[in-house]
Protein backbone atom coordinates (compact mmCIF):
# COMPACT_ATOMS: atom_id res chain seq x y z
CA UNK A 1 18.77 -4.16 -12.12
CA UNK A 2 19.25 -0.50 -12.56
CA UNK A 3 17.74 2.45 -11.69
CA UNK A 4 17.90 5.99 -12.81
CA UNK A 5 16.97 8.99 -11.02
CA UNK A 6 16.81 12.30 -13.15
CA UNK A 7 15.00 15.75 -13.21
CA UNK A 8 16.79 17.55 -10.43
CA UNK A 9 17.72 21.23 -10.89
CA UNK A 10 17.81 24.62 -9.57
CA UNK A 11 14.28 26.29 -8.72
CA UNK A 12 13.25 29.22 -6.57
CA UNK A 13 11.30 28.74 -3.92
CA UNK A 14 7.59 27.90 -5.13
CA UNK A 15 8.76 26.39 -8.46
CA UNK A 16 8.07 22.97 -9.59
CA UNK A 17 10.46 20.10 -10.74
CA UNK A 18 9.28 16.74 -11.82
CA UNK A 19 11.87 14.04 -10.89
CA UNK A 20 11.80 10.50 -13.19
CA UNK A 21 13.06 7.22 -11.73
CA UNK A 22 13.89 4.54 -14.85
CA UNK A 23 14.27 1.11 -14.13
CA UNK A 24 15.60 -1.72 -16.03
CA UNK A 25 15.51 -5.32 -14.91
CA UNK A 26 12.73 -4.93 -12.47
CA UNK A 27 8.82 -3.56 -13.48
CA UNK A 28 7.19 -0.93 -11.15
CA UNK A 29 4.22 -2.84 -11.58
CA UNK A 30 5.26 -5.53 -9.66
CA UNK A 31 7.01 -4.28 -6.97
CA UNK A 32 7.05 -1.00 -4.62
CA UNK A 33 9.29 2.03 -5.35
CA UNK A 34 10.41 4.70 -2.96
CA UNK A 35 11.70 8.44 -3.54
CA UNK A 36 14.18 9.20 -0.45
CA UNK A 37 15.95 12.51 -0.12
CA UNK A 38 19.18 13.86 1.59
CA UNK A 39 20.27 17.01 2.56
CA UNK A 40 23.39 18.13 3.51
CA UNK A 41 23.90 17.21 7.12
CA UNK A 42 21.33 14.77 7.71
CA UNK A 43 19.93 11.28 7.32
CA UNK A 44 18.32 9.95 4.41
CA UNK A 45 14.60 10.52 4.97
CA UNK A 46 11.87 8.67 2.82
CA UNK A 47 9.27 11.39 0.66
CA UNK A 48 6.77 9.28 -0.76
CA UNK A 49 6.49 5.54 -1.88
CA UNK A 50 4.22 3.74 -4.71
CA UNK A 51 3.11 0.10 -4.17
CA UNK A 52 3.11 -2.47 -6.87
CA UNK A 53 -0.45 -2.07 -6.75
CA UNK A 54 -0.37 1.99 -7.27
CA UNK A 55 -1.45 2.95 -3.86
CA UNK A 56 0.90 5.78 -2.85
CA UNK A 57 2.09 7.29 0.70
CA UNK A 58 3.71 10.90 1.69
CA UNK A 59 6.03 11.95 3.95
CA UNK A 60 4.38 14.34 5.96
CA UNK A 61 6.91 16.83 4.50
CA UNK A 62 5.49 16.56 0.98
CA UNK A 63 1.75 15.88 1.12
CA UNK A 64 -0.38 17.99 -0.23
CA UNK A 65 2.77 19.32 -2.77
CA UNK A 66 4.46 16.28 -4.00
CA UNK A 67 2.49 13.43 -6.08
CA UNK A 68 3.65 9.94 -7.59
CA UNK A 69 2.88 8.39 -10.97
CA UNK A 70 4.02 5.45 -12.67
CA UNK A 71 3.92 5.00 -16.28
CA UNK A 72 3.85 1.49 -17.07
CA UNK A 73 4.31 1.36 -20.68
CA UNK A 74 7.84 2.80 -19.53
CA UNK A 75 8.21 1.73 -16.47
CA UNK A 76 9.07 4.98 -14.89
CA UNK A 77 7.50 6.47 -11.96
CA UNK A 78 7.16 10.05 -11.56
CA UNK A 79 7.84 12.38 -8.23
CA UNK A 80 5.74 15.99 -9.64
CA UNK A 81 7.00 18.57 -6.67
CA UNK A 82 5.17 21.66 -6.67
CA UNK A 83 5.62 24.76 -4.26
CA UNK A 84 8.72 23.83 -3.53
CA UNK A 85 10.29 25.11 -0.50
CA UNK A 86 14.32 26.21 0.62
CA UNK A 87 13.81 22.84 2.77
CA UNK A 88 13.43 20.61 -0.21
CA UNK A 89 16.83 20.71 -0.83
CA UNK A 90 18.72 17.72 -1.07
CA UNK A 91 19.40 14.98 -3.66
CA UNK A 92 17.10 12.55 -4.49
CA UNK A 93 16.97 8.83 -5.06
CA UNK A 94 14.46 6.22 -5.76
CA UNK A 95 14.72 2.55 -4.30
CA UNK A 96 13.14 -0.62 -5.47
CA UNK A 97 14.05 -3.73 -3.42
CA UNK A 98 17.04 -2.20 -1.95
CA UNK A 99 18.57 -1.27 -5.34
CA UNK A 100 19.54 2.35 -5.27
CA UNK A 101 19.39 4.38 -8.47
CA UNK A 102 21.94 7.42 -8.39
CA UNK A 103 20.82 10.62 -6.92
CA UNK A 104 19.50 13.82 -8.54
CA UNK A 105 20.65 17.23 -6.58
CA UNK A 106 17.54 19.38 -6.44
CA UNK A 107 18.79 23.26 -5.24
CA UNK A 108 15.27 25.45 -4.00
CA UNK A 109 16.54 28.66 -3.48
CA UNK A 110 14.65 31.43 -1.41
């Protein structure tokens, strides 16, 4: 099973940035993905999750800004960050049944 996180970047602050998280050897649509974040300093924190059935959950931190999507025919889901904020900073990974996929740095500037 592998995983790959992409779509990181450099934004100012209110941008957007949509992050992608590939898998091979394991189908979203059978099994619940996460998007987890760390910044420099601190703990991993979870951001928002997707169940195998497509219900979705937020972090308080990104509700209302931050939406999931899964495309099945590729079997990718989707993070879409808008009005992103200094505070978003941090790399990003998604996690499907404890497999990590490699982070993507994502650098909000003010």
């Amino acid at each position: 099973v592998q995983l790959q996180a992409s779509g990181g970047g450099s934004v100012q602050a209110g941008g957007s940035l949509r992050l992608s998280c590939a898998a091979s050897g394991r189908t979203f649509s059978r099994n619940n993905v996460g998007w987890f974040r760390q910044a420099p300093g601190k703990e991993r924190e979870i951001v928002a999750g997707m169940r195998w059935s497509g219900s979705t959950f937020y972090a308080d931190s990104a509700k209302d800004r931050f939406t999931l999507s899964r495309n099945n025919a590729e079997n990718t889901v989707y993070l879409q960050m808008n009005s992103l904020k200094p505070e978003d900073t941090a790399v990003y990974y998604c996690e499907t049944r404890d497999t990590w996929g490699r982070g993507t740095l994502v650098t909000v500037s003010s």
